[in-house]
C-alpha atoms as a PDB file:
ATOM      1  CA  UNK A   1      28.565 -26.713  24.362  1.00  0.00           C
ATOM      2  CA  UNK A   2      30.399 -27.248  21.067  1.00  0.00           C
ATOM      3  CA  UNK A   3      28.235 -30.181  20.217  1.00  0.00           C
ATOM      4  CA  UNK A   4      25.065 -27.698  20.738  1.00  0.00           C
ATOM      5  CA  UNK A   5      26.619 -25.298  18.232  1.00  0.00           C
ATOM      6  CA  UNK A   6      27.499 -28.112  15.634  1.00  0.00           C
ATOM      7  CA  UNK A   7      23.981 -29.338  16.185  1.00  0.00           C
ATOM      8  CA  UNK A   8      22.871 -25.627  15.593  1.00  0.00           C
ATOM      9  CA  UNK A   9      24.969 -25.050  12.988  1.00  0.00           C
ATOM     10  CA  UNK A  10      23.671 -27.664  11.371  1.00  0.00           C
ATOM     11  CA  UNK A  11      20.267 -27.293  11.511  1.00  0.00           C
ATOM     12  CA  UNK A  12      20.086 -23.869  10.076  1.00  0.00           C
ATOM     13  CA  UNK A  13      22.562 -24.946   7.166  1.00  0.00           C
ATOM     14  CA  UNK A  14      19.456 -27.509   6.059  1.00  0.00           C
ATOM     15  CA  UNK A  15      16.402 -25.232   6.803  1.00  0.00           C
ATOM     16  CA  UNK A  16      16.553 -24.157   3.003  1.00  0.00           C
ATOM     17  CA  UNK A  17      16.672 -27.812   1.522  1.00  0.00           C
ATOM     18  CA  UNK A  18      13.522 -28.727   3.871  1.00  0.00           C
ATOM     19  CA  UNK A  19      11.739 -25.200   3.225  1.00  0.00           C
ATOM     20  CA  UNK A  20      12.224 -26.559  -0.325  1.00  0.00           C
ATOM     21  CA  UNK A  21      10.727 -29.795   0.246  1.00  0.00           C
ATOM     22  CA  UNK A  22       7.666 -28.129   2.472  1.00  0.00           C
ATOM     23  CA  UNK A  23       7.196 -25.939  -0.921  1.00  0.00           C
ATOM     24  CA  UNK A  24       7.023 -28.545  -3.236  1.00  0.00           C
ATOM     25  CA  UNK A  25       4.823 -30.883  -1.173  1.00  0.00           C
ATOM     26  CA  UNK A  26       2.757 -27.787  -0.717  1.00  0.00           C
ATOM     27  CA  UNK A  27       2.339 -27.018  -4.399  1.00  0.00           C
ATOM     28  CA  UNK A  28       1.605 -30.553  -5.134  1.00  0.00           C
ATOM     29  CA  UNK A  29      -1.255 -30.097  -2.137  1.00  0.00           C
ATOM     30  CA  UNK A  30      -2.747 -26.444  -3.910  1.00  0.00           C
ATOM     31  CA  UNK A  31      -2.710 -28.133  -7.162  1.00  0.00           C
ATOM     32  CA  UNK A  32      -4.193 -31.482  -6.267  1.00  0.00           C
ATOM     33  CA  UNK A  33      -8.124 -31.566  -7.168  1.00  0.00           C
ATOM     34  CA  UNK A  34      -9.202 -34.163  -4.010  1.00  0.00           C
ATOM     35  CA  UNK A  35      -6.987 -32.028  -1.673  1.00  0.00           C
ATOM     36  CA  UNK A  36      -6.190 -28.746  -1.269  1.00  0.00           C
ATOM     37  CA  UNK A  37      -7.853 -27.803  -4.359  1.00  0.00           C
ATOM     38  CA  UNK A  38      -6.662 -24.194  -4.927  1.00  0.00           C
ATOM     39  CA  UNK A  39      -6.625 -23.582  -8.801  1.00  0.00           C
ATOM     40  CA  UNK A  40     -10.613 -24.155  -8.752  1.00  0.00           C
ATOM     41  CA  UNK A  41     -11.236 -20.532  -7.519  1.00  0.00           C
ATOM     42  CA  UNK A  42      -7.153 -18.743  -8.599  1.00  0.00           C
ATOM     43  CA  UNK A  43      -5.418 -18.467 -10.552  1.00  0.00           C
ATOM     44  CA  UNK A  44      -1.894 -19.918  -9.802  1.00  0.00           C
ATOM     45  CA  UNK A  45       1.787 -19.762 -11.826  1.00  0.00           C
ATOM     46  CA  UNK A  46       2.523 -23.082 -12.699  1.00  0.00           C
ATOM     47  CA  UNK A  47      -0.926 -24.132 -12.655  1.00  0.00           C
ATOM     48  CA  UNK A  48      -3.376 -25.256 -15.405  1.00  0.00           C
ATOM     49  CA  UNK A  49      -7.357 -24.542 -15.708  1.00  0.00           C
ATOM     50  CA  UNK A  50      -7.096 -22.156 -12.602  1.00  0.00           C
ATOM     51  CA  UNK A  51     -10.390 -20.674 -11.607  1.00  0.00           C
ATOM     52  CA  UNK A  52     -10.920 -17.134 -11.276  1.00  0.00           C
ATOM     53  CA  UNK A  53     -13.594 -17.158  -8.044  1.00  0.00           C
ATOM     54  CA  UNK A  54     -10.684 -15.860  -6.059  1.00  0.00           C
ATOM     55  CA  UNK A  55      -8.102 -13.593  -6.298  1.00  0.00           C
ATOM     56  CA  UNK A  56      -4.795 -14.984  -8.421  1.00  0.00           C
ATOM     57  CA  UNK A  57      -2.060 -16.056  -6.045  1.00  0.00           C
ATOM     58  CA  UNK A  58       1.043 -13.707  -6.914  1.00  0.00           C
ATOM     59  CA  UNK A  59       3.375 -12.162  -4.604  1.00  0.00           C
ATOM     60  CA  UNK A  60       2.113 -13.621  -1.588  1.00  0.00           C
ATOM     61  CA  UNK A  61       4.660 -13.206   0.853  1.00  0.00           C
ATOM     62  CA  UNK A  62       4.964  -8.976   0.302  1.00  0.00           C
ATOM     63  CA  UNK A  63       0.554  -9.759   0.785  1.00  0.00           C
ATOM     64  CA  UNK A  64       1.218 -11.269   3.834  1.00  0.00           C
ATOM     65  CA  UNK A  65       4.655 -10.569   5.620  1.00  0.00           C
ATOM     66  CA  UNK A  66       3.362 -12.188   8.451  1.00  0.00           C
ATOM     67  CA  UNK A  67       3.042 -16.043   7.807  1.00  0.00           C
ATOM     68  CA  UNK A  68       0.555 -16.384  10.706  1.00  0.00           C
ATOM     69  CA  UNK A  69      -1.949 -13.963   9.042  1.00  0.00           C
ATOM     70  CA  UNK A  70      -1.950 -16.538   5.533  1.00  0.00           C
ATOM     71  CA  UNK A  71      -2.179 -19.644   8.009  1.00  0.00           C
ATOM     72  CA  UNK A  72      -4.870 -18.340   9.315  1.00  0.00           C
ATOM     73  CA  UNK A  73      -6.330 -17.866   6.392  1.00  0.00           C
ATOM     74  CA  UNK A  74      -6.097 -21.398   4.710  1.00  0.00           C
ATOM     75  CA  UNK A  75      -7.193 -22.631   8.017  1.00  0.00           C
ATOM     76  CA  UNK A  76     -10.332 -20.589   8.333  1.00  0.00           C
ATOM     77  CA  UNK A  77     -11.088 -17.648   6.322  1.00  0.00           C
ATOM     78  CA  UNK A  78     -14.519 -17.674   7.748  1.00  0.00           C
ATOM     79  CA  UNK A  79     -12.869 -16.324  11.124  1.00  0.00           C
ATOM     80  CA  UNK A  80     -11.627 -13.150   9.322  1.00  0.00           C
ATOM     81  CA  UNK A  81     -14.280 -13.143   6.598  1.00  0.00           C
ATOM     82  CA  UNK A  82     -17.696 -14.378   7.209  1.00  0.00           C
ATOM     83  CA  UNK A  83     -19.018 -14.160   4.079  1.00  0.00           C
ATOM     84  CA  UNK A  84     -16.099 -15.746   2.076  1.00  0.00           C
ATOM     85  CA  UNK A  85     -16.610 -18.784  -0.369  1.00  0.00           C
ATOM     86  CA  UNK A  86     -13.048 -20.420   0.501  1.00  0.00           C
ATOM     87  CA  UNK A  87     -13.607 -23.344   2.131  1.00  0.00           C
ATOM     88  CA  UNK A  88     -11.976 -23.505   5.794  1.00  0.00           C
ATOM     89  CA  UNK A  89      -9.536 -26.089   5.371  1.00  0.00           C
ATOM     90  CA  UNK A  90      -8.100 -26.895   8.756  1.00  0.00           C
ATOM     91  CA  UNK A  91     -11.453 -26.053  10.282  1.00  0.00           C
ATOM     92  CA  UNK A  92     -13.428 -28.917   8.264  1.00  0.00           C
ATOM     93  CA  UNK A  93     -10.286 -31.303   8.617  1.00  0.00           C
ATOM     94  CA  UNK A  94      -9.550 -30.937   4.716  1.00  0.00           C
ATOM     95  CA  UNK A  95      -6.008 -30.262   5.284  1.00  0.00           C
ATOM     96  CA  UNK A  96      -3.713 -30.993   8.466  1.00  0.00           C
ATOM     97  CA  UNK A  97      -1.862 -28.016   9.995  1.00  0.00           C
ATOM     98  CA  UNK A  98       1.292 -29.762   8.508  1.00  0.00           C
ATOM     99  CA  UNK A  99      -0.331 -29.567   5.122  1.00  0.00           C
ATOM    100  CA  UNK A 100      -1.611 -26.133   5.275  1.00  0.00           C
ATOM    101  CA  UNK A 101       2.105 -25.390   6.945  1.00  0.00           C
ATOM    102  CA  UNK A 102       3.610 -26.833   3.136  1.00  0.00           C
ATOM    103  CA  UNK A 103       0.543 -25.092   1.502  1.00  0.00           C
ATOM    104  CA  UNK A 104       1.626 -21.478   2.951  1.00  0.00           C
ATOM    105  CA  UNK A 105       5.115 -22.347   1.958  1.00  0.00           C
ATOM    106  CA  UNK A 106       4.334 -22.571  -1.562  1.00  0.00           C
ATOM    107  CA  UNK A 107       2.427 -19.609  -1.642  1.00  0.00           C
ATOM    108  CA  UNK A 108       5.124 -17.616  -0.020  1.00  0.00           C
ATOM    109  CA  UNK A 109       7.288 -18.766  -2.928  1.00  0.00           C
ATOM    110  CA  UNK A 110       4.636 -17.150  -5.572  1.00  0.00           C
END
């Protein structure tokens, strides 16, 4: 039992450090023009010759409290939004849920 608290205690002491890491590798993914792709249609802090198709990415996570709702989102807009230009990046196997996991952790940092 003490072991499964160290374990836990653990864990949740390096959840921030890897939440930063997920971030990071999730900005490099929004920013990268083969991958994610993001500044071609926003407008992004940190980001250079953003687009302005979409709307700019700024306070994202008081947007979307629930994290689920912006997965869903990057994943497929189409679901929630037929008639949307973004591309539906899990759907067409653009991005892998891991990726879109880093991608949403990024924005949640905007």
């Amino acid at each position: 039992m003490a072991a499964s608290l160290l374990l836990a205690a653990v864990t949740v002491a390096s959840f921030p450090a890897g939440a930063q890491t997920a971030a990071a590798e999730g900005q490099k993914l929004a920013f990268d023009r083969n991958k994610g792709n993001c500044l071609t249609c926003h407008e992004i802090k940190g980001g250079s010759q953003a687009g302005n198709i979409g709307p700019a990415l700024a306070d994202m996570k008081s947007k979307y409290p629930n994290r689920t709702d912006l997965v869903a989102i990057v994943s497929d807009e189409t679901k929630r939004n037929p008639l949307t230009v973004m591309p539906p990046f899990g759907r067409n196997h653009i991005l892998t849920d891991k990726e879109i996991d880093a991608v949403v952790d990024f924005l949640q940092t905007l």
